[in-house]
Protein backbone atom coordinates (compact mmCIF):
# COMPACT_ATOMS: atom_id res chain seq x y z
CA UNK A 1 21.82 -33.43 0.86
CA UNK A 2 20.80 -33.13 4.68
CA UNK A 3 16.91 -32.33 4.98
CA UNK A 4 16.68 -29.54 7.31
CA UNK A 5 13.24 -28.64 9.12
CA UNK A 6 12.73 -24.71 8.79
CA UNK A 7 11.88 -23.96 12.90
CA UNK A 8 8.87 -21.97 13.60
CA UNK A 9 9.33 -18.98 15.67
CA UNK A 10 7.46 -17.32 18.04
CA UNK A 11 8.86 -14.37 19.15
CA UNK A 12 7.25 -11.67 18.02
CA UNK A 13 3.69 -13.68 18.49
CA UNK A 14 4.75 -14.11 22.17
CA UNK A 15 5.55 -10.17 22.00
CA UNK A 16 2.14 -9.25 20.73
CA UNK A 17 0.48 -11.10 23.34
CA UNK A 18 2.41 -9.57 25.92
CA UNK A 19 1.82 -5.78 24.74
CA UNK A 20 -1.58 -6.65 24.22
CA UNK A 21 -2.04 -7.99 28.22
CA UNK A 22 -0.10 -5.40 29.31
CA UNK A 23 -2.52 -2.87 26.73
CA UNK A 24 -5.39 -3.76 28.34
CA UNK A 25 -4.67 -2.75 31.95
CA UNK A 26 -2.50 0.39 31.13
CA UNK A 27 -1.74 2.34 28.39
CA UNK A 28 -3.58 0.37 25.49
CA UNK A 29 -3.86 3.02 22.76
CA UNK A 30 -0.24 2.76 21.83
CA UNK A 31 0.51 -0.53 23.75
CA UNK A 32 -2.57 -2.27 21.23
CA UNK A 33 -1.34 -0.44 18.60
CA UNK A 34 1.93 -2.24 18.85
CA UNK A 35 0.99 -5.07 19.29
CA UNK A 36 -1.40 -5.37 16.53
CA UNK A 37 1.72 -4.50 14.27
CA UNK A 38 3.63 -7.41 15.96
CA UNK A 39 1.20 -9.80 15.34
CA UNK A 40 0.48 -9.08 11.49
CA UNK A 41 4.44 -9.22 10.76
CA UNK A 42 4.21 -12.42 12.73
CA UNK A 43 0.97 -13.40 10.62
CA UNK A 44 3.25 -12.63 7.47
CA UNK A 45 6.26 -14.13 8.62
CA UNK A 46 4.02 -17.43 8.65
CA UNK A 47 5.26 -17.92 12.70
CA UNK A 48 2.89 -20.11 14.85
CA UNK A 49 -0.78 -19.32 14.10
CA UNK A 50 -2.05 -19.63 17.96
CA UNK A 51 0.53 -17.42 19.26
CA UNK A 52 -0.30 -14.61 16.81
CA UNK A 53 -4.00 -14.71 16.66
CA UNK A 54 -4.13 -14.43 20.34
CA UNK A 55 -1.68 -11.57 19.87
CA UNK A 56 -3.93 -9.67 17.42
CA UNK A 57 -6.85 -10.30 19.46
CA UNK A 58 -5.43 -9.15 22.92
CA UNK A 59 -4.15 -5.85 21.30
CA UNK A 60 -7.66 -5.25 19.46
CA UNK A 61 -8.91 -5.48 22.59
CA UNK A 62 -6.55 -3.41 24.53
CA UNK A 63 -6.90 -0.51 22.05
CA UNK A 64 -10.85 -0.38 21.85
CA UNK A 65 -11.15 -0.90 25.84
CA UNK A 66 -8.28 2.44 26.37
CA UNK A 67 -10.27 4.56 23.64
CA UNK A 68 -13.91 3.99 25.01
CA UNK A 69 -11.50 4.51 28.50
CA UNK A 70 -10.24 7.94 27.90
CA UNK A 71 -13.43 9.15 25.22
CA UNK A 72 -15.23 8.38 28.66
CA UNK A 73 -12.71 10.35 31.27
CA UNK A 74 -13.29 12.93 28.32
CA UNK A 75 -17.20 13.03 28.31
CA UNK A 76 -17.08 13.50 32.27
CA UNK A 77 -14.60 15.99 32.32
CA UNK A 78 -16.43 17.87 29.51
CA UNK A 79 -19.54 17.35 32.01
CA UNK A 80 -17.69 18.71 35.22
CA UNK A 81 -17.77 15.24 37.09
CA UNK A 82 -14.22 14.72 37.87
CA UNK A 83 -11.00 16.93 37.69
């Protein structure tokens, strides 16, 4: 019987990091949100633990920094500031 080594992916780690960079400069709410998914299936699917932590952390990121973003553009439109 041949011994064959399982190979860890990192696909959808790499993906998560990616939405979450991207997230954090542009549309984050849903970009984040995606890429928090991505990393917790990537988390479950046991794929390399850097890769996916830094995925989950990027997208945390990107969603909190585009909701204090557009609660803010909200507040000072509410207040007559802009627009």
């Amino acid at each position: 019987m041949v011994n064959q080594k399982k190979e860890e992916s990192s696909t959808l780690g790499i993906i998560s990091i990616v939405c979450g960079l991207i997230g954090i400069f542009t549309t984050g709410f849903i970009l984040g949100l995606i890429g928090l998914i991505l990393g917790i299936i990537a988390w479950r699917k046991k794929e390399i633990k850097v890769l996916y932590i830094i995925g989950i952390t990027t997208s945390i990121i990107a969603f909190i920094t585009s909701t204090m973003f557009w609660a803010s553009i909200g507040i000072l439109g509410i207040i007559g500031l802009i627009f």
